[in-house]
N, C-alpha and C. Protein backbone atom coordinates (compact mmCIF):
# COMPACT_ATOMS: atom_id res chain seq x y z
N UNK A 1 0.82 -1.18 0.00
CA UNK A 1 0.00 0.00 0.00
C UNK A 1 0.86 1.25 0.00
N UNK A 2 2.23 1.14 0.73
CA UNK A 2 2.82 1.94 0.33
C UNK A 2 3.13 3.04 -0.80
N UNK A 3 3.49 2.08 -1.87
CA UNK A 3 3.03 2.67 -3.25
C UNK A 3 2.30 3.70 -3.69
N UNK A 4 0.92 3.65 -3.23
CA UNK A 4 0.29 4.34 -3.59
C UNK A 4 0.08 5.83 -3.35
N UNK A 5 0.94 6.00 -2.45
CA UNK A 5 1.44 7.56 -1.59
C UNK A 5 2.82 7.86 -1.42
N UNK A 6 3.57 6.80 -2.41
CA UNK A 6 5.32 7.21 -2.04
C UNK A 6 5.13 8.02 -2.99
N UNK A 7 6.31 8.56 -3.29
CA UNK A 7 7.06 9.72 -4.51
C UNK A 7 7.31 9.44 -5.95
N UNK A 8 7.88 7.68 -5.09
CA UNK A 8 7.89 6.79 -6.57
C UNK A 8 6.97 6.61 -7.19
N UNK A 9 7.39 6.10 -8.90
CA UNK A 9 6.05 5.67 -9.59
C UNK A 9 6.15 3.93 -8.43
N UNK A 10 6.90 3.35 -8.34
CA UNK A 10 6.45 1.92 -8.11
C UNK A 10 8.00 1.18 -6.72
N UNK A 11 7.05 0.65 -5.75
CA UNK A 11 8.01 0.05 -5.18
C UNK A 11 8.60 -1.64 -5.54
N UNK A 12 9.82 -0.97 -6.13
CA UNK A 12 10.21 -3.11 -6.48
C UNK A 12 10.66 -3.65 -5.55
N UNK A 13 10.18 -4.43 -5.08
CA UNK A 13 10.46 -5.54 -4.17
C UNK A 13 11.53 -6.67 -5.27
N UNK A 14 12.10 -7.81 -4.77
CA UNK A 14 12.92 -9.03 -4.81
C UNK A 14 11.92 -9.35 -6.21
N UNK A 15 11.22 -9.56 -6.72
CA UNK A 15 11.01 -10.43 -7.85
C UNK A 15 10.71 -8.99 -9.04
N UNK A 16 10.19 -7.72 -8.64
CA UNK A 16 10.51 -6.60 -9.47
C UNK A 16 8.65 -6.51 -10.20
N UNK A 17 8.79 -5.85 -11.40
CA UNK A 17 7.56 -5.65 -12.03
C UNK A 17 6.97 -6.61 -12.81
N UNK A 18 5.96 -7.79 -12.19
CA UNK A 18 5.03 -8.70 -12.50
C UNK A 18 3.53 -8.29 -13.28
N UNK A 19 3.73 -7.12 -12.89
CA UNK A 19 2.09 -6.82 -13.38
C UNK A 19 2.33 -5.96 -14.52
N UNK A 20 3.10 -5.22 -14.91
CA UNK A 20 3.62 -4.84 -16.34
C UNK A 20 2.17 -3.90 -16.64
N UNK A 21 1.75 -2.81 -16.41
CA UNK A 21 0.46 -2.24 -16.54
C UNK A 21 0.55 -1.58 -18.32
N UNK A 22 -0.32 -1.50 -18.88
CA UNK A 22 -0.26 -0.66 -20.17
C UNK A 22 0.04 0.41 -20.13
N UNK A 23 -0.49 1.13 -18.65
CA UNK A 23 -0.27 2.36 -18.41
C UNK A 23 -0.89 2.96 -17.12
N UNK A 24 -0.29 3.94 -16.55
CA UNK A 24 -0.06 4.06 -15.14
C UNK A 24 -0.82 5.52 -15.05
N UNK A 25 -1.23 6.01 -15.91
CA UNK A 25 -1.82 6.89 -16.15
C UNK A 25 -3.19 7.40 -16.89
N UNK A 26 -4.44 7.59 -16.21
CA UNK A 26 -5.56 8.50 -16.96
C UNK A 26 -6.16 9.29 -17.07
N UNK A 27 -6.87 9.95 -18.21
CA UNK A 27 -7.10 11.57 -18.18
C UNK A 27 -8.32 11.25 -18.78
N UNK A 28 -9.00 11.64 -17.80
CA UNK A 28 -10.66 12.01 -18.13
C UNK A 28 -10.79 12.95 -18.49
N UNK A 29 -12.34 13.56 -19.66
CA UNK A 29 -12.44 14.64 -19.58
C UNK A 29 -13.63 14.65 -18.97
N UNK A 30 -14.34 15.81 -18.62
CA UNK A 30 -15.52 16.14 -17.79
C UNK A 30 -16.18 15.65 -17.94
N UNK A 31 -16.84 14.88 -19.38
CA UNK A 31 -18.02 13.88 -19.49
C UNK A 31 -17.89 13.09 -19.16
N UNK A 32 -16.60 12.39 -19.06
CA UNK A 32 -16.56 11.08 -18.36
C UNK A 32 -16.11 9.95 -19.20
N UNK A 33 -16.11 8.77 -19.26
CA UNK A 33 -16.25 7.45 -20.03
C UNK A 33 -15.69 6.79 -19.80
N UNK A 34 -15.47 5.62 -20.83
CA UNK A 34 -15.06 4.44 -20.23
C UNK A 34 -13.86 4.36 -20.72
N UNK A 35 -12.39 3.71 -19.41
CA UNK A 35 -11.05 3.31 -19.68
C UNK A 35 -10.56 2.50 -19.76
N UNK A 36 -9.26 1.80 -20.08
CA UNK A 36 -8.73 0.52 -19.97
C UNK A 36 -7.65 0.22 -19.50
N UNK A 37 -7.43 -0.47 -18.58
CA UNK A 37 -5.82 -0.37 -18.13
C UNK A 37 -5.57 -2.30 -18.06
N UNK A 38 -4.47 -2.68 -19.19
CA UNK A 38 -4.34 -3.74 -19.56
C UNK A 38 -3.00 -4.35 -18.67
N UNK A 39 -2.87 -5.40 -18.00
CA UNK A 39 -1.67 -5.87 -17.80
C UNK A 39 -0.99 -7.04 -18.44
N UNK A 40 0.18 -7.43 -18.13
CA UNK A 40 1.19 -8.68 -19.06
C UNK A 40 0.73 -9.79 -17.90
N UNK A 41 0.80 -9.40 -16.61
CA UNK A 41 0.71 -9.99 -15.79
C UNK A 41 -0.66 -10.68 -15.23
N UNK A 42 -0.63 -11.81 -14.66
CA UNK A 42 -1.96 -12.63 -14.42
C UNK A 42 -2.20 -12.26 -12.76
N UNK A 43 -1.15 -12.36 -12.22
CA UNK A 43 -1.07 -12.66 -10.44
C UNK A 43 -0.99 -11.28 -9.85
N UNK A 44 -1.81 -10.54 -9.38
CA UNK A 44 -1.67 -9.66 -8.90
C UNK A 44 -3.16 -9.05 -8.44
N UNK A 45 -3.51 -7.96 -7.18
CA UNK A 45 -4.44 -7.93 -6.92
C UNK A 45 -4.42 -6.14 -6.29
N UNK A 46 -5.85 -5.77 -6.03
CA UNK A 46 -6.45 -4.18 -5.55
C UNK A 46 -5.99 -4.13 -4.14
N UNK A 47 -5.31 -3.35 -4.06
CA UNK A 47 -4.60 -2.82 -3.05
C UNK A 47 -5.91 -2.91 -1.46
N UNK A 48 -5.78 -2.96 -0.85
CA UNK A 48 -6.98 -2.51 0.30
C UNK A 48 -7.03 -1.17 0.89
N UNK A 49 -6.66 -0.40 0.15
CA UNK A 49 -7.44 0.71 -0.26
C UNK A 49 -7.42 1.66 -1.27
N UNK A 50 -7.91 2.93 -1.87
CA UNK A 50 -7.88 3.74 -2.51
C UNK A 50 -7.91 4.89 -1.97
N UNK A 51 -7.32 6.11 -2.83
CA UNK A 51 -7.06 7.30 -2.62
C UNK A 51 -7.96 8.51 -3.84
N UNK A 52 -9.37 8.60 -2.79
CA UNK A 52 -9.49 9.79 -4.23
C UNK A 52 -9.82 10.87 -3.41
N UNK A 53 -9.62 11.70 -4.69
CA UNK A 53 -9.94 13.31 -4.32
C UNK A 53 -8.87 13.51 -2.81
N UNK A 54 -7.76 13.12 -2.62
CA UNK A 54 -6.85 12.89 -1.74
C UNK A 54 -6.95 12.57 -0.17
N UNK A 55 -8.40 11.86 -0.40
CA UNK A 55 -9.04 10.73 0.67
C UNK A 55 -8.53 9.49 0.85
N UNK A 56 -8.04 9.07 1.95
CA UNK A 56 -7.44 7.29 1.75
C UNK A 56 -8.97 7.02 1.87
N UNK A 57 -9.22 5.85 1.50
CA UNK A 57 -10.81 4.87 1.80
C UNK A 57 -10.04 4.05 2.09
N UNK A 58 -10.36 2.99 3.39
CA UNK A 58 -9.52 1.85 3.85
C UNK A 58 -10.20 0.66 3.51
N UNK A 59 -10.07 -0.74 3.89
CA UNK A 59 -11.02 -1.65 3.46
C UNK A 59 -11.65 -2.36 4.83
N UNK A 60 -13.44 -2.48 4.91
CA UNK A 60 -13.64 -2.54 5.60
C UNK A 60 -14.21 -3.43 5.68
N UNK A 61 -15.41 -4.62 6.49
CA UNK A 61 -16.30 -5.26 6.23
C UNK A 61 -17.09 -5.31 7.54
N UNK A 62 -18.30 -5.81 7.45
CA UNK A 62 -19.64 -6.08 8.61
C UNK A 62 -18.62 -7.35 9.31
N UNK A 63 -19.26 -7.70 10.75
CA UNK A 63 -18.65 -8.77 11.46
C UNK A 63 -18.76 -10.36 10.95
N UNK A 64 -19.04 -10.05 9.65
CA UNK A 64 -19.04 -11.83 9.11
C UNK A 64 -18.35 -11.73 7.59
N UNK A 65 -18.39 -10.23 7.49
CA UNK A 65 -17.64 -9.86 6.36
C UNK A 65 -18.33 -10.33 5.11
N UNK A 66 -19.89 -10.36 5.20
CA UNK A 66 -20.67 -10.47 4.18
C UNK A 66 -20.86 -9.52 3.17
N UNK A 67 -20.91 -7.88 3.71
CA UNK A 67 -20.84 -6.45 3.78
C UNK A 67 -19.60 -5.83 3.28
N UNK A 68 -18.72 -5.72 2.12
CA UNK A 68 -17.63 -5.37 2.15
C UNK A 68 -18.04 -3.94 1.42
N UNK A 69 -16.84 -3.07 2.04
CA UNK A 69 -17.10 -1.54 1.36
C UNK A 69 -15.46 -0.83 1.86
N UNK A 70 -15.50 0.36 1.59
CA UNK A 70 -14.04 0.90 1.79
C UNK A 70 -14.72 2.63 2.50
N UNK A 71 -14.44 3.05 3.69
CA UNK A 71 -14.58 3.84 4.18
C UNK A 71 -13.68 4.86 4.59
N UNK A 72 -14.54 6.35 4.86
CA UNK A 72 -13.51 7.03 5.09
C UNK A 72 -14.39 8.30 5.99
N UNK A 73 -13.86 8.22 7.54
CA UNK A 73 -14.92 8.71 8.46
C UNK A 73 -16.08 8.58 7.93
N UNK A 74 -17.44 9.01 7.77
CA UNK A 74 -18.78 8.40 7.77
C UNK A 74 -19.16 7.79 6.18
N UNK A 75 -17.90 8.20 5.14
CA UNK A 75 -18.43 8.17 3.78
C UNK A 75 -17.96 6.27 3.30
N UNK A 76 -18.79 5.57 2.47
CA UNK A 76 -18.89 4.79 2.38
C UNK A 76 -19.10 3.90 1.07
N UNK A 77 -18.44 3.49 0.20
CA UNK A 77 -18.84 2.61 -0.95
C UNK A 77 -18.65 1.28 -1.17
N UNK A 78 -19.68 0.37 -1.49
CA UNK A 78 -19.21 -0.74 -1.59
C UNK A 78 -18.18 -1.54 -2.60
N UNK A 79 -17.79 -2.58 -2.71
CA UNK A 79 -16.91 -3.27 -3.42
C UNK A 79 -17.30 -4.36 -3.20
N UNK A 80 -16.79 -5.37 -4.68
CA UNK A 80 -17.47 -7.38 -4.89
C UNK A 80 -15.75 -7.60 -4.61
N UNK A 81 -16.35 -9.13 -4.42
CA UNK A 81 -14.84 -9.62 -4.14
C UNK A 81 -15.28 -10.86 -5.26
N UNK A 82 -13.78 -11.41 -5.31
CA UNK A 82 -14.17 -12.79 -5.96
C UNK A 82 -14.71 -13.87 -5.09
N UNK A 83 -15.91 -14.69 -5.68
CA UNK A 83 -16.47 -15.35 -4.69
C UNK A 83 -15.62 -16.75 -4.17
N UNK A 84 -14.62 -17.03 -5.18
CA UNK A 84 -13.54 -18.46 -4.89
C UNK A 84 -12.50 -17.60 -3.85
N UNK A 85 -12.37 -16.32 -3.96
CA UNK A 85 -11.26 -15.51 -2.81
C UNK A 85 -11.51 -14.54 -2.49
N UNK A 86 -11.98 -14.25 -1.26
CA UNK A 86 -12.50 -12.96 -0.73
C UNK A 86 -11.66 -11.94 -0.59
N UNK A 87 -10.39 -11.77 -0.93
CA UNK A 87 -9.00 -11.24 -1.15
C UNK A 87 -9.24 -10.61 -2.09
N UNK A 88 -10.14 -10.77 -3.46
CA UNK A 88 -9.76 -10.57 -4.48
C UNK A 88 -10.87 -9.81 -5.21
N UNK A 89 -10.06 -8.26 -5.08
CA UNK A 89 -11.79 -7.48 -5.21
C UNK A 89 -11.82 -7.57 -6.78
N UNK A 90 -13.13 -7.20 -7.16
CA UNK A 90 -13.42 -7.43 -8.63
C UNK A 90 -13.98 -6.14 -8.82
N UNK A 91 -14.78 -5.19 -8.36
CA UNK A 91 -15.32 -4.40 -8.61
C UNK A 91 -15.61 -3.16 -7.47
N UNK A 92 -15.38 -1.63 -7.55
CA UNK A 92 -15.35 -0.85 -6.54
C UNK A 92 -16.41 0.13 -7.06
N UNK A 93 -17.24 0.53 -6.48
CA UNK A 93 -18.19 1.12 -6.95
C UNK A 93 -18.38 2.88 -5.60
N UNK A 94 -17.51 3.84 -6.75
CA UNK A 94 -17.81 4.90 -5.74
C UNK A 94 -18.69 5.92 -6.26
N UNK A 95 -18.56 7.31 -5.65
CA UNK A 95 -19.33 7.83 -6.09
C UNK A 95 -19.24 9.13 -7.71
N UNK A 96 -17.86 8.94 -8.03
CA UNK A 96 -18.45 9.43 -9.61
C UNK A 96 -17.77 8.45 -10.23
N UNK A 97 -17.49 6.94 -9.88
CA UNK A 97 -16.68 5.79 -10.66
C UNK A 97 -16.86 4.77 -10.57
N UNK A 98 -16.64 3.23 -11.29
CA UNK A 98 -16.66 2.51 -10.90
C UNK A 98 -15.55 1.67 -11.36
N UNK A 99 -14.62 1.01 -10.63
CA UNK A 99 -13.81 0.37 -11.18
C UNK A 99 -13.84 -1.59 -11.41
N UNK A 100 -13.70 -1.87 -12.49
CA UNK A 100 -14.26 -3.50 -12.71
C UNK A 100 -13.09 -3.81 -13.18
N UNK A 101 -12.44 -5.17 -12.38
CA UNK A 101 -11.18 -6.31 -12.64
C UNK A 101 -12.16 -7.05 -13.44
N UNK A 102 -12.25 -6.95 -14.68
CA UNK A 102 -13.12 -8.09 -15.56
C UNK A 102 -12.60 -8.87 -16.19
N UNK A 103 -11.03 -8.85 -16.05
CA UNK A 103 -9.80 -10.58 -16.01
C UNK A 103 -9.05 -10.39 -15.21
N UNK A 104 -8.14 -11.28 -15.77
CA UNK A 104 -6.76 -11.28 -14.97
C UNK A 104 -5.48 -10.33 -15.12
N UNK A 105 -6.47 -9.61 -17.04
CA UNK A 105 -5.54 -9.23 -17.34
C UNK A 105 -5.97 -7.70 -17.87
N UNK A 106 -7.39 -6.94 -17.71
CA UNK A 106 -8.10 -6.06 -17.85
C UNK A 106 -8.52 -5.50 -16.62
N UNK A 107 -9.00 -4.21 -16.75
CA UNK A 107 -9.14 -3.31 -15.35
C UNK A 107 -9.72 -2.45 -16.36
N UNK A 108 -11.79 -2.36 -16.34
CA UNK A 108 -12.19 -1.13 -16.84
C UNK A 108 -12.56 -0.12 -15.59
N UNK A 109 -12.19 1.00 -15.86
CA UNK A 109 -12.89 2.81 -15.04
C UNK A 109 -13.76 3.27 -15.95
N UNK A 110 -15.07 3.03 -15.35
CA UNK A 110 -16.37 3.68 -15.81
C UNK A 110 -16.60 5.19 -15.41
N UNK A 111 -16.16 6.45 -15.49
CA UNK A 111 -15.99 7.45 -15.13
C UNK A 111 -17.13 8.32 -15.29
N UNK A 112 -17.87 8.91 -14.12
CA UNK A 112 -19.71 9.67 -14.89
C UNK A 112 -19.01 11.25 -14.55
N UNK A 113 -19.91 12.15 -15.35
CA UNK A 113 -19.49 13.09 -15.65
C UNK A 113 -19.35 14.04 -14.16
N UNK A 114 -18.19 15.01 -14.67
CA UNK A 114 -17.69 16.23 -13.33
C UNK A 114 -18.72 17.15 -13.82
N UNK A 115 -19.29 17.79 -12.68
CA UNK A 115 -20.32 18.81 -12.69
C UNK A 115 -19.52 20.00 -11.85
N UNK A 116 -18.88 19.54 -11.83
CA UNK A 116 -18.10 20.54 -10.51
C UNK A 116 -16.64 21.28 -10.87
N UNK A 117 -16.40 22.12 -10.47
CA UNK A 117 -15.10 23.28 -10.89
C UNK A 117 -13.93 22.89 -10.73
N UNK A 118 -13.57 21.44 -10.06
CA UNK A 118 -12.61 21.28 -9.46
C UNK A 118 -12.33 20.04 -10.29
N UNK A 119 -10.95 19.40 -10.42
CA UNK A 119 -10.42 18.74 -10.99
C UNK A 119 -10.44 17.41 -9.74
N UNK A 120 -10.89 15.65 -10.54
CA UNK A 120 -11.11 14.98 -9.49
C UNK A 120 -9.74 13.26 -9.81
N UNK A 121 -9.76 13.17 -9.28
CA UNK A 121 -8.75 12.14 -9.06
C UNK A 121 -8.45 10.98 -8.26
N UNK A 122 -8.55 9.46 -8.51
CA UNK A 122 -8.21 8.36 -8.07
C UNK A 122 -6.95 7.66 -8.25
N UNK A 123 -6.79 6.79 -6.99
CA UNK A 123 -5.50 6.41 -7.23
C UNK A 123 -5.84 5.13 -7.02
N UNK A 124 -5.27 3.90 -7.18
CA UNK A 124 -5.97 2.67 -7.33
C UNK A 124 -4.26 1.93 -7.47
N UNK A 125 -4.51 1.43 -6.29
CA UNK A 125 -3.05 0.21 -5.63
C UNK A 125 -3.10 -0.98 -6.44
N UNK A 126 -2.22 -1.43 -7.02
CA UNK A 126 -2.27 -2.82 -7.04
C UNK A 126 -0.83 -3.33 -6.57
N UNK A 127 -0.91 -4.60 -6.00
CA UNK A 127 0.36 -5.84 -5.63
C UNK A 127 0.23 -6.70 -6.22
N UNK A 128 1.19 -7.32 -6.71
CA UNK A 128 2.03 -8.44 -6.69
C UNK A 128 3.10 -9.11 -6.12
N UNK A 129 2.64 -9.88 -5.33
CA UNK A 129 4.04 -10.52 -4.15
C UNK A 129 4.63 -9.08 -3.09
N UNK A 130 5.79 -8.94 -3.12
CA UNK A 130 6.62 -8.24 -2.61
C UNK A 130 6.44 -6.80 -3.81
N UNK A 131 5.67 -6.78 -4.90
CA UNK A 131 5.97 -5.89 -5.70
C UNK A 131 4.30 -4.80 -5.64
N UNK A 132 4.55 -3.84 -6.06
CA UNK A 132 3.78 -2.41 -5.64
C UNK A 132 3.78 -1.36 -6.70
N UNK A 133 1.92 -1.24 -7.12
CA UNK A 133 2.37 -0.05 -8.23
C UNK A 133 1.21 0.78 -8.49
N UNK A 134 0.34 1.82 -9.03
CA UNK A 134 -0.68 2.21 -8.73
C UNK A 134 -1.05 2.52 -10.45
N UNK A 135 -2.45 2.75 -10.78
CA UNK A 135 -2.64 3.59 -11.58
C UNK A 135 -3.43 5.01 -11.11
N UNK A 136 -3.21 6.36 -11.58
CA UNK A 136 -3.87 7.10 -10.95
C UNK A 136 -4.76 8.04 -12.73
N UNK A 137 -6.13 8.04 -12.26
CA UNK A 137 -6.93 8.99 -12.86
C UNK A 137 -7.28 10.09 -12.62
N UNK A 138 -7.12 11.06 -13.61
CA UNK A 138 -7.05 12.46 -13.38
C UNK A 138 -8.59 13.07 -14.12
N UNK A 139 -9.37 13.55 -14.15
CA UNK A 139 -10.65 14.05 -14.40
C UNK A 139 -10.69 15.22 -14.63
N UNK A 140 -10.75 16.16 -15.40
CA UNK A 140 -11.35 17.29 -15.79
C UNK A 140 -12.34 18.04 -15.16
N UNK A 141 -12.25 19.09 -14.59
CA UNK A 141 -13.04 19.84 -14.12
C UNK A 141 -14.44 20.25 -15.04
N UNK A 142 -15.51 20.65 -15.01
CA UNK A 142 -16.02 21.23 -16.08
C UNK A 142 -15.84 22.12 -16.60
């Protein structure tokens, strides 16, 4: 998790860059739409948490952990996990985005439009092993 708030683009650990991203970078414009961020890599997974609008959201769940969502003091969105590994989120659903692991080797950002003056932004962890790297989306103000 580190990663996702160091200076660096990516922390390499002992086995180095496994997840090989297409690209580490996206630029929305105000309307919004849909993105793609492709990897080389199969083994790797969503950080337990995200950073938007320069909010950490941590990862949270109800006491049986039926309930999973990522919070941040009272604000709240849910997230799916994979149902063979509860480790393994598939889908984060906030409030102007949604992000879907729809392989092993795809990651779409459904982005709905900025109504607002201010420029908005997610940062989105991923690991592999000992290895650490983020993609971050940048949004257009209107």
């Amino acid at each position: 998790m580190l990663s996702m708030f160091s200076c660096q683009k990516s922390l390499e650990g002992i086995q180095g860059d496994t997840i090989k991203l297409s690209t580490d970078k996206l630029f929305s414009p105000a309307e919004g739409g849909e993105f793609e961020v492709a990897t080389e890599g199969k083994f790797w997974w969503v950080d337990r948490g995200i950073s938007v609008d320069s909010k950490f959201y941590g990862f949270r769940c109800d006491s049986m952990c039926n309930n999973n969502y990522w919070s941040y003091n009272d604000i709240e969105f849910p997230i799916e996990t994979n149902l063979k590994d509860f480790y393994d989120i598939v889908k984060i659903e906030g409030p102007w985005f949604t992000i879907h692991k729809v392989s092993e080797q795809k990651i779409i950002f459904t982005i709905l439009p900025n109504d607002t003056e201010k420029d908005r932004t997610l940062i989105l962890g991923l690991d592999a092993g000992n290895f650490g790297t983020s993609v971050t989306l940048t949004q257009s103000a209107n």
